[in-house]
Structure formats: C-alpha cells, structure tokens
C-alpha atoms as a PDB file:
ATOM      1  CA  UNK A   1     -49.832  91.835 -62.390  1.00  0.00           C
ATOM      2  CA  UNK A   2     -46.017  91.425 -62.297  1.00  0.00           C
ATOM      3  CA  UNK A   3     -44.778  91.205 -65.721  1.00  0.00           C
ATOM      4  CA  UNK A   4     -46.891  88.326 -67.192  1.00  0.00           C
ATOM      5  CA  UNK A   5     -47.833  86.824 -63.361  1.00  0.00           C
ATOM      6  CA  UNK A   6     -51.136  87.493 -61.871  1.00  0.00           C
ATOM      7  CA  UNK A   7     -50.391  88.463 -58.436  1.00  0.00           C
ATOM      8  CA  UNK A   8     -53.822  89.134 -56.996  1.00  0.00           C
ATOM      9  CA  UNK A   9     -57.616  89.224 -58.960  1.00  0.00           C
ATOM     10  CA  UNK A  10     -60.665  91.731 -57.946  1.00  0.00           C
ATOM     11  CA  UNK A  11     -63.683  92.137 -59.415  1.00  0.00           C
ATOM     12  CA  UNK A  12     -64.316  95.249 -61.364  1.00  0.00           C
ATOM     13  CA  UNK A  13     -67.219  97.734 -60.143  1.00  0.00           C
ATOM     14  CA  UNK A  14     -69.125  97.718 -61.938  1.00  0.00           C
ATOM     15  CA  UNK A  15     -69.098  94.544 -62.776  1.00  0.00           C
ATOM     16  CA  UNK A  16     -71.938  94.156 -65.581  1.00  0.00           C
ATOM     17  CA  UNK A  17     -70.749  94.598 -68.976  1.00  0.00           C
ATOM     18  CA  UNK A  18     -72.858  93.430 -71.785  1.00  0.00           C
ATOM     19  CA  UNK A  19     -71.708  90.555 -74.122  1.00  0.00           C
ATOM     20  CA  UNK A  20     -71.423  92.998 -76.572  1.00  0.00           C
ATOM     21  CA  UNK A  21     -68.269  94.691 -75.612  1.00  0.00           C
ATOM     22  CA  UNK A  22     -64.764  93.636 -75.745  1.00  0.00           C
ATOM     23  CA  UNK A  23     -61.851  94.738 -73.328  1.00  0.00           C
ATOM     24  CA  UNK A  24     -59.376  96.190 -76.131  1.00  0.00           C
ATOM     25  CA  UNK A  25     -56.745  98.644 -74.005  1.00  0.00           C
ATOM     26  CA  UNK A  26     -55.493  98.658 -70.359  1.00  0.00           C
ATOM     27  CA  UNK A  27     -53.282 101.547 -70.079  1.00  0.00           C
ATOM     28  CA  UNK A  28     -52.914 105.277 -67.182  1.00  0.00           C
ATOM     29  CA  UNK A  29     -54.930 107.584 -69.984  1.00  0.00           C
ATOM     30  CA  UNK A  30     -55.059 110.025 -67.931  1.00  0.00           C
ATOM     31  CA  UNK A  31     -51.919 110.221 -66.864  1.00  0.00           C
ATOM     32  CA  UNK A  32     -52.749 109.855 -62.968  1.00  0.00           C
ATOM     33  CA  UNK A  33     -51.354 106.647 -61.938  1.00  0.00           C
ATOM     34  CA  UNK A  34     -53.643 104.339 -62.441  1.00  0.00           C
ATOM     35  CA  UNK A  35     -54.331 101.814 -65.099  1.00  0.00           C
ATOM     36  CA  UNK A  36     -57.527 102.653 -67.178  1.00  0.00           C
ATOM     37  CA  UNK A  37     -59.766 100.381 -69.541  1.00  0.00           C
ATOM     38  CA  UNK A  38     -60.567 101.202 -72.899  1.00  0.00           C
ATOM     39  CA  UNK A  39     -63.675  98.778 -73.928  1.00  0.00           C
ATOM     40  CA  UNK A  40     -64.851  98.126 -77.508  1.00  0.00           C
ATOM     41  CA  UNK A  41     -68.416  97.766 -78.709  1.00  0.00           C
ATOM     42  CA  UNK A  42     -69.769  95.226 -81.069  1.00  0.00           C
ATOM     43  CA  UNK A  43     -70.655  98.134 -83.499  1.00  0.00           C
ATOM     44  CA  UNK A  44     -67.135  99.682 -83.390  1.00  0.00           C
ATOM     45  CA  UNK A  45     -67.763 102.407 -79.962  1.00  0.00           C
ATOM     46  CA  UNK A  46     -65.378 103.097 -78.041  1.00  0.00           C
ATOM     47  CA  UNK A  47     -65.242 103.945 -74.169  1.00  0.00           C
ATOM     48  CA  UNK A  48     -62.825 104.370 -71.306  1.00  0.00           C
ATOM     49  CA  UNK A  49     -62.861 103.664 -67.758  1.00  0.00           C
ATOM     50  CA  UNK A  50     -60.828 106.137 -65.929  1.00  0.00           C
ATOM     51  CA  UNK A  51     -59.940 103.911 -62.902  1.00  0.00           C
ATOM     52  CA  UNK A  52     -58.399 104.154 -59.172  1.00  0.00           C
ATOM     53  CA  UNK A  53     -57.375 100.209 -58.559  1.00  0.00           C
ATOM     54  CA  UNK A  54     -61.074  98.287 -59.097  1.00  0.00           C
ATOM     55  CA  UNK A  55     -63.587 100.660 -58.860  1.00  0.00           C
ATOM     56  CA  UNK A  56     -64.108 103.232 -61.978  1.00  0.00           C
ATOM     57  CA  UNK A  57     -64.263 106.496 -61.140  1.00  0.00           C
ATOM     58  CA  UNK A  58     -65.729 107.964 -64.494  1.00  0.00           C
ATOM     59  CA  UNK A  59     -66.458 106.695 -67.942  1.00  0.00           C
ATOM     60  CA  UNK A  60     -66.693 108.366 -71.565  1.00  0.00           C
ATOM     61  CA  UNK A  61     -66.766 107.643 -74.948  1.00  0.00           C
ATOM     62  CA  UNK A  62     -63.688 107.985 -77.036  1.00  0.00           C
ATOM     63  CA  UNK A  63     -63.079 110.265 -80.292  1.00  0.00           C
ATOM     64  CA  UNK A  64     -63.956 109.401 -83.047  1.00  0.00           C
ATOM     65  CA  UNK A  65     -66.964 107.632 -81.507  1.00  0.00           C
ATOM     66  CA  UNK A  66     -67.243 104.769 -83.979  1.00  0.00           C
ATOM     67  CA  UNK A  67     -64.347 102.587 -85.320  1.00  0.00           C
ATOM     68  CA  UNK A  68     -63.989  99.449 -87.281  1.00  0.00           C
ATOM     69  CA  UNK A  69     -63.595  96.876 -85.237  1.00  0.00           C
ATOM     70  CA  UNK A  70     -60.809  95.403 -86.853  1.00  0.00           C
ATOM     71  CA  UNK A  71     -58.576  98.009 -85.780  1.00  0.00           C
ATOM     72  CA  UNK A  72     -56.326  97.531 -82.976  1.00  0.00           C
ATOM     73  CA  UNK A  73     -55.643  99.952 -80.321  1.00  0.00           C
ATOM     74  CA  UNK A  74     -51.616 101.014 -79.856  1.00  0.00           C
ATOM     75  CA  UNK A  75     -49.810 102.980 -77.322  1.00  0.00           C
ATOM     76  CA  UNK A  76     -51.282 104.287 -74.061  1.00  0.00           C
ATOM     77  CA  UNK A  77     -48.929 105.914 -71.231  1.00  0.00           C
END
C-alpha cells in the first residue's frame, strides 16, 4: 500500500484460513519492521501473524484468549 493505493497484491502463506475467522488488525507488533496480522475467530479468539512481507514467520494466540467479538481492536505500532 501507499496511503489508501494498492501498489502491488501477494498471496499470503499460508494461504488457507477458515471461513470462520476475520482479519481484524494489520499493524509491526513486534516492533521489527514488518506489518503483522491480528485475525479474529468466530467465537471471539484471537491470533497474530508475526510476518516478514507475505510469508508468516510464527503465529500465537493473543491475551486474553477469548473476546467478544464486538470489540474492535485499536492501536498497534
């Protein structure tokens, strides 16, 4: 992306997710330069893809481990 304008698309490794969860967050969590992806589950879990450009390099589930999913995530670095 620049700004609001896609500049260039790649598919995401992996590239299965289940219907079930929701993209909620794209933000660096970790603080290492790359955006990461914070996913939503139908029954409120949360989990993060710590990623380098496409490809996720690890993956974890967020604390608290269940949410209502009504909330909305804020923030990120």
């Amino acid at each position: 992306m620049n700004g609001a304008s896609i500049q260039q698309t790649v598919p995401l490794t992996p590239s299965l997710v289940t219907a079930s969860w929701r993209l909620k967050a794209v933000a660096d969590f970790n603080r290492d330069g790359n955006v990461d992806l914070v996913w939503q589950s139908s029954t409120g879990y949360l989990y993060v893809w710590y990623m380098n450009g496409s490809t996720m390099t690890r993956g974890e589930y967020l604390t608290p481990g269940q949410t209502n999913t009504q909330w909305q995530i804020v923030g990120g670095r």
